[in-house]
N, C-alpha and C. Protein backbone atom coordinates (compact mmCIF):
# COMPACT_ATOMS: atom_id res chain seq x y z
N UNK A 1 -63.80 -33.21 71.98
CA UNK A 1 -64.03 -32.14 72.93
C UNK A 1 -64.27 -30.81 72.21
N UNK A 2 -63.63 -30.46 71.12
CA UNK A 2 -63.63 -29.34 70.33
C UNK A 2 -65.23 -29.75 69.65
N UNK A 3 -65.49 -30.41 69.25
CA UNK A 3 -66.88 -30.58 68.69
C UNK A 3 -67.80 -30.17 69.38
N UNK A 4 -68.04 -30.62 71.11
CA UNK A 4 -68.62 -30.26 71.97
C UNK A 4 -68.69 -28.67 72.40
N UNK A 5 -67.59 -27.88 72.21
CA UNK A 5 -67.37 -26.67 72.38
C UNK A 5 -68.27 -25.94 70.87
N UNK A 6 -67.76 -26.50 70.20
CA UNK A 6 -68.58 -25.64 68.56
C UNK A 6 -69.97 -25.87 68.98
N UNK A 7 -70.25 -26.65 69.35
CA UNK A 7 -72.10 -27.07 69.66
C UNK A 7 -72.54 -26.37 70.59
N UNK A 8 -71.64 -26.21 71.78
CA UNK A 8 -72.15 -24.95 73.01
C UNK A 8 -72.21 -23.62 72.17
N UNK A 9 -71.24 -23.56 71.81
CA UNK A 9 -71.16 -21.91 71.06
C UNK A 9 -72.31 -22.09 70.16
N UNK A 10 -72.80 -22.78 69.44
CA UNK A 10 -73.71 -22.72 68.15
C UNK A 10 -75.20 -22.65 69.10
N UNK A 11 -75.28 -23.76 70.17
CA UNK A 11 -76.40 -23.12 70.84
C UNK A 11 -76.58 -21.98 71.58
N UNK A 12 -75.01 -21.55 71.86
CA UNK A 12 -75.26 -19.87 72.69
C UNK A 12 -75.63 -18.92 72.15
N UNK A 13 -75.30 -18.75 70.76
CA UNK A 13 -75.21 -17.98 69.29
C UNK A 13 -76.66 -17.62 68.88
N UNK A 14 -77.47 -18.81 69.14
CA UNK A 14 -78.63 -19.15 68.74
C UNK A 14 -79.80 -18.68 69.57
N UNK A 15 -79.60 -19.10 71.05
CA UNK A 15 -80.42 -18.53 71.86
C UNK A 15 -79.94 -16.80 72.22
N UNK A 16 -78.55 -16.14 71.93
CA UNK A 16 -78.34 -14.66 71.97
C UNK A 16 -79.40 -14.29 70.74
N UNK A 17 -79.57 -15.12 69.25
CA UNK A 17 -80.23 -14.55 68.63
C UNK A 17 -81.51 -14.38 68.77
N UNK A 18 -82.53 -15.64 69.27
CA UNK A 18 -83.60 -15.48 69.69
C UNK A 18 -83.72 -14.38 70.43
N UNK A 19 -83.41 -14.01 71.89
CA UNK A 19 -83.32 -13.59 72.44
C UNK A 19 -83.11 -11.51 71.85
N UNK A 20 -82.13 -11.59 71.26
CA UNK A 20 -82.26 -10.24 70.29
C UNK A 20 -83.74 -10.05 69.78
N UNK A 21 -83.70 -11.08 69.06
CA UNK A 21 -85.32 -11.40 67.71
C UNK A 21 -86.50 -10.99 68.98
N UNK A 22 -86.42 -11.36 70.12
CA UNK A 22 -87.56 -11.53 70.77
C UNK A 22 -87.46 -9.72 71.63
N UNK A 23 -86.23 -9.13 71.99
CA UNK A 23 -85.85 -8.23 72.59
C UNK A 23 -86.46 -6.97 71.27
N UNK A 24 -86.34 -6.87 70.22
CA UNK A 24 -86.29 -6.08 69.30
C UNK A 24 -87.87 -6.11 68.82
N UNK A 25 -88.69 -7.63 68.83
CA UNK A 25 -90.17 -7.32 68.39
C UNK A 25 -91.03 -6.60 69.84
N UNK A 26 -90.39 -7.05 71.15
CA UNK A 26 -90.95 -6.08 72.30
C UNK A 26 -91.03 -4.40 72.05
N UNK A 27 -89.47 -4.33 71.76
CA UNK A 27 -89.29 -3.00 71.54
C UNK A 27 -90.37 -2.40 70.62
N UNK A 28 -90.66 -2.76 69.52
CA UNK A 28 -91.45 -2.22 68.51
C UNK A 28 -92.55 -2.33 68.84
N UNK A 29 -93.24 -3.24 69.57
CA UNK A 29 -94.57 -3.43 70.03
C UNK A 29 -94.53 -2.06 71.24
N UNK A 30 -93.88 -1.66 71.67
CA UNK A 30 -93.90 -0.57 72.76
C UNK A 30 -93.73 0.12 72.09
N UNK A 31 -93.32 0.62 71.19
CA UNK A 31 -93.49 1.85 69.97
C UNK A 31 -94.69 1.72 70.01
N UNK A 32 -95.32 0.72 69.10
CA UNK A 32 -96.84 0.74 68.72
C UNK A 32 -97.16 1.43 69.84
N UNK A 33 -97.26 1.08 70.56
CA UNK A 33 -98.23 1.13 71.56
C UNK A 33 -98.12 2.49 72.39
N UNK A 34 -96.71 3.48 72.54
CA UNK A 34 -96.76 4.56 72.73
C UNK A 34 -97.38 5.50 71.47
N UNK A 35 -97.13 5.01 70.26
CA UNK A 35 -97.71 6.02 69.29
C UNK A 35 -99.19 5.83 69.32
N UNK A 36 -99.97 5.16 69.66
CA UNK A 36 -101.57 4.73 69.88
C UNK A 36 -101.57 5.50 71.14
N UNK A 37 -101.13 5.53 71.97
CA UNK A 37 -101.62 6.25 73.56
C UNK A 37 -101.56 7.58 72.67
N UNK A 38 -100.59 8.19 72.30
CA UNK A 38 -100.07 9.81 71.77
C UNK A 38 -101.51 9.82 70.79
N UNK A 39 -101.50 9.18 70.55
CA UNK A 39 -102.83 9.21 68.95
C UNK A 39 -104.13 9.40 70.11
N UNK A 40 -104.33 8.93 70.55
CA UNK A 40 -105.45 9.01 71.67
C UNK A 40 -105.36 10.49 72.55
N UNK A 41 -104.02 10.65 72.91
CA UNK A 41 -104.03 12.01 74.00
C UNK A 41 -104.70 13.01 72.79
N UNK A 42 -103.65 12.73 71.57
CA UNK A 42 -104.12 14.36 70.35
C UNK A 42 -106.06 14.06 70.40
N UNK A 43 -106.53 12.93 70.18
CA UNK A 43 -107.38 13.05 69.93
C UNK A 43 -108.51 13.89 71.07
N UNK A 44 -107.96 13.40 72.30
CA UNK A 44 -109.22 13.94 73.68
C UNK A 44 -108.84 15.21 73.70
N UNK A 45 -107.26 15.65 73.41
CA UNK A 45 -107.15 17.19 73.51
C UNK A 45 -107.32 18.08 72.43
N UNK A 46 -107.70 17.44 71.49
CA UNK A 46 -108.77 18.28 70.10
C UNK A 46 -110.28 18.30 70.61
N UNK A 47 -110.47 17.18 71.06
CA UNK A 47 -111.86 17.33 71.36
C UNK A 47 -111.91 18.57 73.15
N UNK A 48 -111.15 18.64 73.62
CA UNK A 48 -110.93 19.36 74.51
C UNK A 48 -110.75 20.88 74.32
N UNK A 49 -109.81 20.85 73.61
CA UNK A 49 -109.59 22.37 72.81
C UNK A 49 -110.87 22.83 72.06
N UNK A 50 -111.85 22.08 71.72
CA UNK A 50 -112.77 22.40 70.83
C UNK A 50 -113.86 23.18 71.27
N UNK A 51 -114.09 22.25 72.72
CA UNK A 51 -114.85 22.66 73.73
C UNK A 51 -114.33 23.59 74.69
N UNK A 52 -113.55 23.57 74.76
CA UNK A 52 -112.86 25.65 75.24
C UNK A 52 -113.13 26.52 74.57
N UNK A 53 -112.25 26.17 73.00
CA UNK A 53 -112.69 27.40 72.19
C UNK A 53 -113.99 27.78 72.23
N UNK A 54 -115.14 27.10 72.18
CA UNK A 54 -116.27 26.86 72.03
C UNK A 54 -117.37 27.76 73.18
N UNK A 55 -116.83 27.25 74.32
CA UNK A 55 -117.41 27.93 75.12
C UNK A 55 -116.73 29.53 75.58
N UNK A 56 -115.55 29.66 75.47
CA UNK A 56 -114.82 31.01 75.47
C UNK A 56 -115.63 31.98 74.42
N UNK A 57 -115.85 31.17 73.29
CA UNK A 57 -116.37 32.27 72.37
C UNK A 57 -118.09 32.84 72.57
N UNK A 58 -118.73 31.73 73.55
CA UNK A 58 -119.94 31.81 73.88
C UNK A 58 -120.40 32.53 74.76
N UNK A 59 -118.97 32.54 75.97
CA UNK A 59 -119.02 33.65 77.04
C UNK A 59 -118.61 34.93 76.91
N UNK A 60 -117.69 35.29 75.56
CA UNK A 60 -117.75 36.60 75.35
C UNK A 60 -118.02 37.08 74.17
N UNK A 61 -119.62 36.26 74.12
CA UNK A 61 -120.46 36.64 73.16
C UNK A 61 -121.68 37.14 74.39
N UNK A 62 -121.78 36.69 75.31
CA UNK A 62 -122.54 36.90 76.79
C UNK A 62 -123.81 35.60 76.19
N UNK A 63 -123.48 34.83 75.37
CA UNK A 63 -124.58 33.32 75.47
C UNK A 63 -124.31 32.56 76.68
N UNK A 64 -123.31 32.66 77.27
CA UNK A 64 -123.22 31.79 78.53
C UNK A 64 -122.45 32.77 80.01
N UNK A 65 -123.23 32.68 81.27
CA UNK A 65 -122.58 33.18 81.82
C UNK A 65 -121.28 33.48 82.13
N UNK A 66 -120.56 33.97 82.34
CA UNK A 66 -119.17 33.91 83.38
C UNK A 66 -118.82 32.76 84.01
N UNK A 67 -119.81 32.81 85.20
CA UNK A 67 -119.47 31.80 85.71
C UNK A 67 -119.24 30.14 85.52
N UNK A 68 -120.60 30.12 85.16
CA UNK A 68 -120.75 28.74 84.48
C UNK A 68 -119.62 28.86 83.15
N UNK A 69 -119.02 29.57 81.83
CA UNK A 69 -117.88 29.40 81.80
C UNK A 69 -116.55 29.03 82.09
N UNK A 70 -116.06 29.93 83.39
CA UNK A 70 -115.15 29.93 84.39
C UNK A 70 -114.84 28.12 84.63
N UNK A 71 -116.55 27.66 85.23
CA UNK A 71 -116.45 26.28 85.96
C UNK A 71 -115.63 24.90 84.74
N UNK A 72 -116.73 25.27 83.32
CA UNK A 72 -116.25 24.45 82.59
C UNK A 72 -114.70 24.18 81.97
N UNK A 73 -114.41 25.48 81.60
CA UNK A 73 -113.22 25.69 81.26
C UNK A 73 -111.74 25.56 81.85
N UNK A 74 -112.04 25.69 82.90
CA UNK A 74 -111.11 25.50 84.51
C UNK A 74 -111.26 23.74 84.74
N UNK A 75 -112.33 23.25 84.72
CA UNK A 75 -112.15 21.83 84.16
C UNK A 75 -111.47 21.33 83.22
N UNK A 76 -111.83 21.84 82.09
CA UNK A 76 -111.64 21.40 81.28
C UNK A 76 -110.10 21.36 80.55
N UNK A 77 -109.51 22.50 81.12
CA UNK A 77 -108.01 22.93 80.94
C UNK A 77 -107.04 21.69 82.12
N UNK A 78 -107.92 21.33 83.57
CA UNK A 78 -107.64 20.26 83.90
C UNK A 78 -107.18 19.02 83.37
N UNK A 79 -108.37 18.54 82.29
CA UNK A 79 -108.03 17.31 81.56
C UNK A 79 -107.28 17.89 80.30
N UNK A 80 -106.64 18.26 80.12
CA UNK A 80 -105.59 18.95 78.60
C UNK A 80 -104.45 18.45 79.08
N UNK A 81 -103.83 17.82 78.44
CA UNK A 81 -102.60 17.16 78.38
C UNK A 81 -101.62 17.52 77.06
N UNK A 82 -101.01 18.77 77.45
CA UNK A 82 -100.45 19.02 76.39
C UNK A 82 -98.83 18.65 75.84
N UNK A 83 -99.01 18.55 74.53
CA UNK A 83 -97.78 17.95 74.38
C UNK A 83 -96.59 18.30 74.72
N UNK A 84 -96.35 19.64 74.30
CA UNK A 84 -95.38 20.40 75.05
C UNK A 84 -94.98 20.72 76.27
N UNK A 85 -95.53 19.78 76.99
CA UNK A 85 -95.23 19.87 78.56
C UNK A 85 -96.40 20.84 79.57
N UNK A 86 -96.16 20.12 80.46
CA UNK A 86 -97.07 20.66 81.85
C UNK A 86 -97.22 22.45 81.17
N UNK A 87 -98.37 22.87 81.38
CA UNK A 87 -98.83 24.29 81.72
C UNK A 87 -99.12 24.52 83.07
N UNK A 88 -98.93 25.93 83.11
CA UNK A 88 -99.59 26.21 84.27
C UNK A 88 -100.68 27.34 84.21
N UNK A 89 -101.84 26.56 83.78
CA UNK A 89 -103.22 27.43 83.37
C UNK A 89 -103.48 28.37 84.43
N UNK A 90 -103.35 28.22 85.85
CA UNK A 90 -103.99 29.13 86.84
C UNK A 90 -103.17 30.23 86.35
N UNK A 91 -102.14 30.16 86.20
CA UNK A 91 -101.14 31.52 86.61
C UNK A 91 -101.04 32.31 84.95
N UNK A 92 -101.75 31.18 84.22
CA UNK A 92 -101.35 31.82 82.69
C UNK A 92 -103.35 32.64 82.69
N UNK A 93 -104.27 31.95 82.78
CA UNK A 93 -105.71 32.52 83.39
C UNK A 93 -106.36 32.84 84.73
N UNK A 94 -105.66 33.92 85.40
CA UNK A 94 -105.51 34.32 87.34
C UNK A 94 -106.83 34.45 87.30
N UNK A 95 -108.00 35.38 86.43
CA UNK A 95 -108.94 35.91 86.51
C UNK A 95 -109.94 34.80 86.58
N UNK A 96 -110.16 33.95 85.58
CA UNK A 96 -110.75 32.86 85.31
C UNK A 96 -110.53 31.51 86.55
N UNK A 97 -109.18 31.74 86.56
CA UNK A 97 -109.64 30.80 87.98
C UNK A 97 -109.68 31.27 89.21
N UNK A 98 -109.55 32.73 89.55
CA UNK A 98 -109.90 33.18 90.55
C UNK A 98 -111.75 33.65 90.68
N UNK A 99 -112.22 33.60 89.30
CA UNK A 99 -113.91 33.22 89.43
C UNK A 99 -114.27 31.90 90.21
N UNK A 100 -113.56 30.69 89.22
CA UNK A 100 -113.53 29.18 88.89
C UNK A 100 -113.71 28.95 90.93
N UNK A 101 -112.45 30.19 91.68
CA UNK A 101 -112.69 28.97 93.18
C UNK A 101 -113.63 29.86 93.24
N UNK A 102 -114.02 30.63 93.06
CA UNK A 102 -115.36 31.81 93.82
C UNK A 102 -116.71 31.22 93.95
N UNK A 103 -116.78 30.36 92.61
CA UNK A 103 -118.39 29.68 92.21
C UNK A 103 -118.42 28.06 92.45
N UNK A 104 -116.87 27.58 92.27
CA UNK A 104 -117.37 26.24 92.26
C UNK A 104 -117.50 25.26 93.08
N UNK A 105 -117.96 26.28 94.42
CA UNK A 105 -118.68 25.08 95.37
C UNK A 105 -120.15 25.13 95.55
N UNK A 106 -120.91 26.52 94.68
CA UNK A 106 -121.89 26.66 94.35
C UNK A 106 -122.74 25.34 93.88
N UNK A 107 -123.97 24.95 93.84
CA UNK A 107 -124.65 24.26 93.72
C UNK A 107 -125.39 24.67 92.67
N UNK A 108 -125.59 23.26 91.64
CA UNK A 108 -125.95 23.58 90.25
C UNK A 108 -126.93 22.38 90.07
N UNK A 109 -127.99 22.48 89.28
CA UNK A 109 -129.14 21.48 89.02
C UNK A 109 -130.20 21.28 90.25
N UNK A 110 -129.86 19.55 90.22
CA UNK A 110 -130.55 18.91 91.09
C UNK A 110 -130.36 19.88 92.77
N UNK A 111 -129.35 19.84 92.92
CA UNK A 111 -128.65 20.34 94.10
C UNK A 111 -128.88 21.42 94.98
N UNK A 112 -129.18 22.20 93.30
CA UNK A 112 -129.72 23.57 93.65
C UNK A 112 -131.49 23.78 94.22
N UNK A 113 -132.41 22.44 93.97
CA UNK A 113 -133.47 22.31 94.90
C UNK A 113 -133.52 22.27 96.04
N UNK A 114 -132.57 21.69 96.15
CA UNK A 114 -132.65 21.51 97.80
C UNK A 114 -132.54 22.47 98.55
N UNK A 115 -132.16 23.67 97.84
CA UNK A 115 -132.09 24.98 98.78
C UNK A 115 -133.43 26.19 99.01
N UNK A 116 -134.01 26.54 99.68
CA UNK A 116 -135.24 28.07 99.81
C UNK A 116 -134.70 28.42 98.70
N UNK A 117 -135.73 29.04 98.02
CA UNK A 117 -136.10 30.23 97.08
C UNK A 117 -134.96 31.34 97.90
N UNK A 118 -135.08 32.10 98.50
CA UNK A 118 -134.38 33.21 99.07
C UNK A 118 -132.76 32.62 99.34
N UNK A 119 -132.80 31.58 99.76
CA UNK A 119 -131.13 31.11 99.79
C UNK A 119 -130.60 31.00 98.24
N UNK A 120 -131.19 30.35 97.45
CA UNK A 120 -130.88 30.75 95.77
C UNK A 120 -130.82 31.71 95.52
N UNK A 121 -131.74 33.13 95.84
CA UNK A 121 -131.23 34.05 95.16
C UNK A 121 -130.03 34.90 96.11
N UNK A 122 -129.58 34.62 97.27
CA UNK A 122 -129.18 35.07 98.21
C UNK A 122 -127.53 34.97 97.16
N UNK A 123 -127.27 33.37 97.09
CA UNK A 123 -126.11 32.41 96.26
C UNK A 123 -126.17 33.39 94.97
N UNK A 124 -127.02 33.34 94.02
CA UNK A 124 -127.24 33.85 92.68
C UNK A 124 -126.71 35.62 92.95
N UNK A 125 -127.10 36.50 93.51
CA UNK A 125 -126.65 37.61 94.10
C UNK A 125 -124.82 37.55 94.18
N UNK A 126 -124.67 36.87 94.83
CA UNK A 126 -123.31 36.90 95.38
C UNK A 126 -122.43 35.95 94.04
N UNK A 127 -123.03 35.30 93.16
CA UNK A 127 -122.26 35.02 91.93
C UNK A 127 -121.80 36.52 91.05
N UNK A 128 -123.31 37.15 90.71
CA UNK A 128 -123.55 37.76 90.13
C UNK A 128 -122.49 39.13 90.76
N UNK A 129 -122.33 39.14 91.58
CA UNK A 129 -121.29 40.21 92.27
C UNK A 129 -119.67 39.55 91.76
N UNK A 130 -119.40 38.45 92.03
CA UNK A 130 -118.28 37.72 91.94
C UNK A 130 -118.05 37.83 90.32
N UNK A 131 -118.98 37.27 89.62
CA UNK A 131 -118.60 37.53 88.01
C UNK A 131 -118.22 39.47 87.75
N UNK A 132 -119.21 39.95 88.21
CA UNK A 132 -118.76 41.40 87.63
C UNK A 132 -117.25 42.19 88.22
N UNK A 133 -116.85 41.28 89.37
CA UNK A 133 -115.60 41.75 89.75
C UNK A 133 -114.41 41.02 89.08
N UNK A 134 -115.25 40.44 88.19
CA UNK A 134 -113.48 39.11 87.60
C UNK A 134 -114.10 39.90 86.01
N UNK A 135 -115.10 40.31 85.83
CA UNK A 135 -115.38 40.10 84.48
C UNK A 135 -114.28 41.09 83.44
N UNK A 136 -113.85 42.58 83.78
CA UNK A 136 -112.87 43.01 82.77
C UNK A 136 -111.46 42.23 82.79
N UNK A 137 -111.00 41.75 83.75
CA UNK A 137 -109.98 40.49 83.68
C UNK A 137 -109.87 39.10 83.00
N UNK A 138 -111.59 38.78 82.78
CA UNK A 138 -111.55 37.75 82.10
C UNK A 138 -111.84 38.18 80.56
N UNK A 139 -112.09 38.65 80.14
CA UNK A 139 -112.13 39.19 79.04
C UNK A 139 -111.14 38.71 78.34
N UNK A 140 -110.06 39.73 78.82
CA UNK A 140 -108.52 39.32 77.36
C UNK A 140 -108.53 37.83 77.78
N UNK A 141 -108.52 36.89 78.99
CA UNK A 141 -108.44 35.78 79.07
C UNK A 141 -109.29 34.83 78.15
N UNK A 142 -110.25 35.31 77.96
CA UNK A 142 -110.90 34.47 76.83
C UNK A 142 -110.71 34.09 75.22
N UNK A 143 -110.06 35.93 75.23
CA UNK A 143 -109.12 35.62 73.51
C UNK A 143 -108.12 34.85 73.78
N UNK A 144 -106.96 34.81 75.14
CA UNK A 144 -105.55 34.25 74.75
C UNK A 144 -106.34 32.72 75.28
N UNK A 145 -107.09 32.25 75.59
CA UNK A 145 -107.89 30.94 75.64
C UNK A 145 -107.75 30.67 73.87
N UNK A 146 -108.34 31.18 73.88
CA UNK A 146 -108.36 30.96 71.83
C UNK A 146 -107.34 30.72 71.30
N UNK A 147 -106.58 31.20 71.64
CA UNK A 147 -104.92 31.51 71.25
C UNK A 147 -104.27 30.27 71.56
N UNK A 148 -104.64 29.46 72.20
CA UNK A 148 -104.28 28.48 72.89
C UNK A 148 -104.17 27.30 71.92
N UNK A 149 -105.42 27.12 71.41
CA UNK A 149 -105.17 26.12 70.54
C UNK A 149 -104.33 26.46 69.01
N UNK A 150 -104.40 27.38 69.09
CA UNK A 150 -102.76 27.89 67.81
C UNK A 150 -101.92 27.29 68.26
N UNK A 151 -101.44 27.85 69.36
CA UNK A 151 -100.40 27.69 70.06
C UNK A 151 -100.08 26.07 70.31
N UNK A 152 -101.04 25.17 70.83
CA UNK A 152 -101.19 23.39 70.33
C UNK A 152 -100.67 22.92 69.17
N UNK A 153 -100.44 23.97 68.64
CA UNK A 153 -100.68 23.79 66.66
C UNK A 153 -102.10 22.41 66.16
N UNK A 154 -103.41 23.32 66.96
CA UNK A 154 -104.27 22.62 66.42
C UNK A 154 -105.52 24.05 65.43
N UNK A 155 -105.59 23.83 64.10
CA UNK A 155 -106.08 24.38 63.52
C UNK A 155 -107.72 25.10 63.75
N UNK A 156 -108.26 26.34 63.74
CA UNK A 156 -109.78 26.30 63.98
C UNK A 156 -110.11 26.90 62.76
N UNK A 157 -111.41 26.52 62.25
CA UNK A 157 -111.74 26.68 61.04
C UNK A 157 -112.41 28.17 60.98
């Protein structure tokens, strides 16, 4: 009977170890696999940051409008997933996204055919009013945009 008992225990022993062995290579495979997602977020939010900086520096160089700025960037701060936790871009850029709702139900490209000559410039008028009332506000917003990716601790050359 004691023999029978050493043999239960030796198979309980055995399957707790499997069971560890199998509990412990999960674990590490979910490491992997969170450090590959994190490797992926840095990567879309370098390429994200790149294209902010990028266009911030274009709009207050006056190569790209305001607005069309405003639209991209206000997107684009959308998809930023930063490591340091949730931002809150509207309230940290008021000016920029108080352009961003002004224009972006405006119609752009294709879209913009479909409308009269006089209704385009009617729209184009009333941007062009909307940018010059955000525009000394967006200004400093475009340097601390810049600032931003310091602040990521992602380097610009």
């Amino acid at each position: 009977m004691t023999s029978m008992w050493w043999a239960a225990i030796a198979v309980g022993a055995l399957i707790i170890v499997g069971l560890s062995v199998y509990a412990g290579r999960l674990l590490y495979l979910l490491k992997q696999q969170q450090q590959a997602q994190r490797l992926v977020a840095e990567r879309k939010n370098a390429r994200l940051l790149e294209s902010i900086y990028t266009i911030s520096m274009a709009a207050e160089q006056g190569q790209c409008e305001l607005s069309e700025a405003a639209i991209r960037i206000c997107v684009l701060l959308d998809h930023l997933q930063p490591s340091v936790g949730p931002i809150d871009f509207t309230a940290r850029y008021p000016n920029l996204h108080g352009l961003y709702d002004k224009v972006k139900h405006l119609p752009t490209h294709d879209a913009r055919k479909k409308y009269k000559r006089n209704e385009i410039m009617k729209m184009d008028l009333q941007r062009m009013k909307d940018e010059e009332s955000f525009a000394e506000g967006i200004q400093p917003e475009l340097l601390a945009i810049r600032s931003l990716t310091k602040e990521l601790c992602l380097s610009r050359g």
